[in-house]
C-alpha atoms as a PDB file:
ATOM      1  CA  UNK A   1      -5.155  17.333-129.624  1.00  0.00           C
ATOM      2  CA  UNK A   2      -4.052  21.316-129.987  1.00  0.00           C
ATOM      3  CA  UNK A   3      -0.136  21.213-129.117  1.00  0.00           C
ATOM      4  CA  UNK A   4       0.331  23.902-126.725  1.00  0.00           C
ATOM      5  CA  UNK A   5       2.945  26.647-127.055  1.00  0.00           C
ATOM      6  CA  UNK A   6       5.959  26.695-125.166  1.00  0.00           C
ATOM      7  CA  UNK A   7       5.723  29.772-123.364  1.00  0.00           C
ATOM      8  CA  UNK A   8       2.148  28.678-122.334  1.00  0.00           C
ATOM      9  CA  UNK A   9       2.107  27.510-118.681  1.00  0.00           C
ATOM     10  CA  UNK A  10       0.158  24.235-118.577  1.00  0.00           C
ATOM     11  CA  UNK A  11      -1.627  24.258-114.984  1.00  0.00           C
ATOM     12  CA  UNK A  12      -3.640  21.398-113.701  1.00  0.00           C
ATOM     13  CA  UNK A  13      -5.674  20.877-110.809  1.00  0.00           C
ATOM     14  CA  UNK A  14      -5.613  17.687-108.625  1.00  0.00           C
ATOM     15  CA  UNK A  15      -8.423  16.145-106.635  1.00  0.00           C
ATOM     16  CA  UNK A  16      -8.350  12.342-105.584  1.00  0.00           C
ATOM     17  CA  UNK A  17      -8.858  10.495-108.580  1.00  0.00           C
ATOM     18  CA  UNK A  18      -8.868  13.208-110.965  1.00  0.00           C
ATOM     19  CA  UNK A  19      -6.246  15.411-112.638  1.00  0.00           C
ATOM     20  CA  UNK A  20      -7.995  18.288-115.043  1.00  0.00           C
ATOM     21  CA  UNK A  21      -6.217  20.761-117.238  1.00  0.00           C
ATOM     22  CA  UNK A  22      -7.361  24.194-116.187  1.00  0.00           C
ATOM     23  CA  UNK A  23      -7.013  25.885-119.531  1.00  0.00           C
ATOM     24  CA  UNK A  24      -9.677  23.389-121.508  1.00  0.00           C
ATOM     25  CA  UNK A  25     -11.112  21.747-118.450  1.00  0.00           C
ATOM     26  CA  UNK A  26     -10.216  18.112-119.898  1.00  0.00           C
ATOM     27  CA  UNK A  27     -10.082  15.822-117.130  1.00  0.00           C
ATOM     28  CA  UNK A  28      -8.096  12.779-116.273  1.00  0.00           C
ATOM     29  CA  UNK A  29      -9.483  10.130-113.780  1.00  0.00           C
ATOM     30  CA  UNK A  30      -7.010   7.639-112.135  1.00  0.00           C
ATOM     31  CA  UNK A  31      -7.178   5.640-108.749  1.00  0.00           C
ATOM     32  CA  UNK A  32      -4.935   7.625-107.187  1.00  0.00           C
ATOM     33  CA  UNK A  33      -3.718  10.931-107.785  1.00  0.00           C
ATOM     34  CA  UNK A  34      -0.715  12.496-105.645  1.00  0.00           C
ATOM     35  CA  UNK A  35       0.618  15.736-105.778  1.00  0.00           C
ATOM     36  CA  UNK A  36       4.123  16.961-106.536  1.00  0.00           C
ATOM     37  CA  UNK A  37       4.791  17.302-102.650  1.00  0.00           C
ATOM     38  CA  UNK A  38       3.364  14.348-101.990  1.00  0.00           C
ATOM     39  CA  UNK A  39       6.080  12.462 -99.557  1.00  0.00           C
ATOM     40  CA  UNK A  40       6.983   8.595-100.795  1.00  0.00           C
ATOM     41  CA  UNK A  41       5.825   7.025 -97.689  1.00  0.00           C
ATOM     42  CA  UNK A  42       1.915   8.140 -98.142  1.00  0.00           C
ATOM     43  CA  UNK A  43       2.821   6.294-101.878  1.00  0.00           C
ATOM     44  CA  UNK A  44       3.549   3.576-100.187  1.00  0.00           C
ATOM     45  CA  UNK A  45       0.919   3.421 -97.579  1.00  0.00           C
ATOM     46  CA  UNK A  46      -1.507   3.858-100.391  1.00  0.00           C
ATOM     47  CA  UNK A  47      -0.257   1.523-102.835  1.00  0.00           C
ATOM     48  CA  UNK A  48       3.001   0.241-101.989  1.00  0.00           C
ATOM     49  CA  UNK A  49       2.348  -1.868 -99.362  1.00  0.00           C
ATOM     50  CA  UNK A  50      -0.432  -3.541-100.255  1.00  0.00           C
ATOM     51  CA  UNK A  51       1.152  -5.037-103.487  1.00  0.00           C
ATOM     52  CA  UNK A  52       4.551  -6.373-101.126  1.00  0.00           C
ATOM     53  CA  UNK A  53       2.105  -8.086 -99.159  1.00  0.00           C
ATOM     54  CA  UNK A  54       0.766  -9.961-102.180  1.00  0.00           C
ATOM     55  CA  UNK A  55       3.961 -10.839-103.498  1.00  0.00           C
ATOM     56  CA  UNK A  56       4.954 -12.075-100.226  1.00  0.00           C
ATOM     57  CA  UNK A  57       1.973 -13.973-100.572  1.00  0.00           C
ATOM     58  CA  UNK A  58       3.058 -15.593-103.980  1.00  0.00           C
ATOM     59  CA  UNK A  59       1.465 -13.515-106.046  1.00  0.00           C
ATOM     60  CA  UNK A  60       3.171 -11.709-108.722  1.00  0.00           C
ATOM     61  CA  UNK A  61       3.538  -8.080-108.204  1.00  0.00           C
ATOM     62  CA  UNK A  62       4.810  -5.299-109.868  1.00  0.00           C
ATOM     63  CA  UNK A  63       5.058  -1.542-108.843  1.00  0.00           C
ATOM     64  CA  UNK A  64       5.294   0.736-112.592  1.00  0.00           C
ATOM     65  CA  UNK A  65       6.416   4.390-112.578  1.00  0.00           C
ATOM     66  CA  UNK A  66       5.148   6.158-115.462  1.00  0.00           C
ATOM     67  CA  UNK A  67       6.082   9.766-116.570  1.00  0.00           C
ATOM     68  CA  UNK A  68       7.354  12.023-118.624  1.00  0.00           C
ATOM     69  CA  UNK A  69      11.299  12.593-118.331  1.00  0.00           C
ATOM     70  CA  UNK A  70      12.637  14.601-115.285  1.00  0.00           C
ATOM     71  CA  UNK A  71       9.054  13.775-113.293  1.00  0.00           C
ATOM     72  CA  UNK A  72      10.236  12.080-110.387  1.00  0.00           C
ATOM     73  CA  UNK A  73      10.225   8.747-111.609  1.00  0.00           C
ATOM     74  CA  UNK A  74      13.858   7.583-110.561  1.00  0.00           C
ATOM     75  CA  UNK A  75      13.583   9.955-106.999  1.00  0.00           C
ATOM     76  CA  UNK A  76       9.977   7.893-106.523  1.00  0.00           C
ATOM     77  CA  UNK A  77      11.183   4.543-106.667  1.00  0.00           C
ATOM     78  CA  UNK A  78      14.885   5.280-105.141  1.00  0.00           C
ATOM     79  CA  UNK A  79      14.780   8.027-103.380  1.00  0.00           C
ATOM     80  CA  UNK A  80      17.638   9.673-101.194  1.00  0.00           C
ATOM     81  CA  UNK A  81      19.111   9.724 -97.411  1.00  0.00           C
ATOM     82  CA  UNK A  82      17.028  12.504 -96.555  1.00  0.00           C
ATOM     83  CA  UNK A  83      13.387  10.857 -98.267  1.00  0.00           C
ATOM     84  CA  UNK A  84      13.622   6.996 -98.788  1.00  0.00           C
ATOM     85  CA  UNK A  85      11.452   5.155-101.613  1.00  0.00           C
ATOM     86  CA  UNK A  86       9.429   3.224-102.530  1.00  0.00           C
ATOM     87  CA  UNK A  87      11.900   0.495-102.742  1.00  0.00           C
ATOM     88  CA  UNK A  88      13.677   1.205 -98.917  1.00  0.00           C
ATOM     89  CA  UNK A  89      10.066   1.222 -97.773  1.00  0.00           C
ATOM     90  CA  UNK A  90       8.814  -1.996 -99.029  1.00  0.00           C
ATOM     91  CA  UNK A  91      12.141  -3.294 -97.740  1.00  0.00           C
ATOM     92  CA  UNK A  92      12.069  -1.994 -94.519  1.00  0.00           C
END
């Protein structure tokens, strides 16, 4: 892959499964796909709580944030007073 220059803003579009680079149109698919506004809770609804209700069914269960640093990763999982977690939620 072409490294992109700095000054060059890197713009992608989201759908539901798919994330796609609008300069060269190269296109990522995933099961889910949430947008940078997208509030924790819908996360959790979506994702979340179906894996604590397997754990609490004695399976294992693990819920993986993966990004780039300064995405959201920390604020996703822990959140703040104003917008809990992922963690408050599954504990709540």
């Amino acid at each position: 892959t072409e490294e992109r220059k700095s000054q060059e803003p890197i713009a992608w579009k989201l759908s539901k499964q798919t994330v796609t680079d609008v300069l060269d149109e190269s296109s990522y698919r995933f099961d889910y796909v949430f947008g940078p506004r997208a509030p924790t809770l819908e996360i959790y609804k979506k994702l979340g709580r179906r894996i604590v209700f397997e754990a609490l069914s004695g399976f294992n269960a693990n819920m993986f944030c993966y990004g780039q640093t300064a995405s959201g990763k920390t604020y996703t999982t822990l959140g703040n007073s104003q917008s809990p977690g992922l963690v408050l939620h599954a504990m709540s």
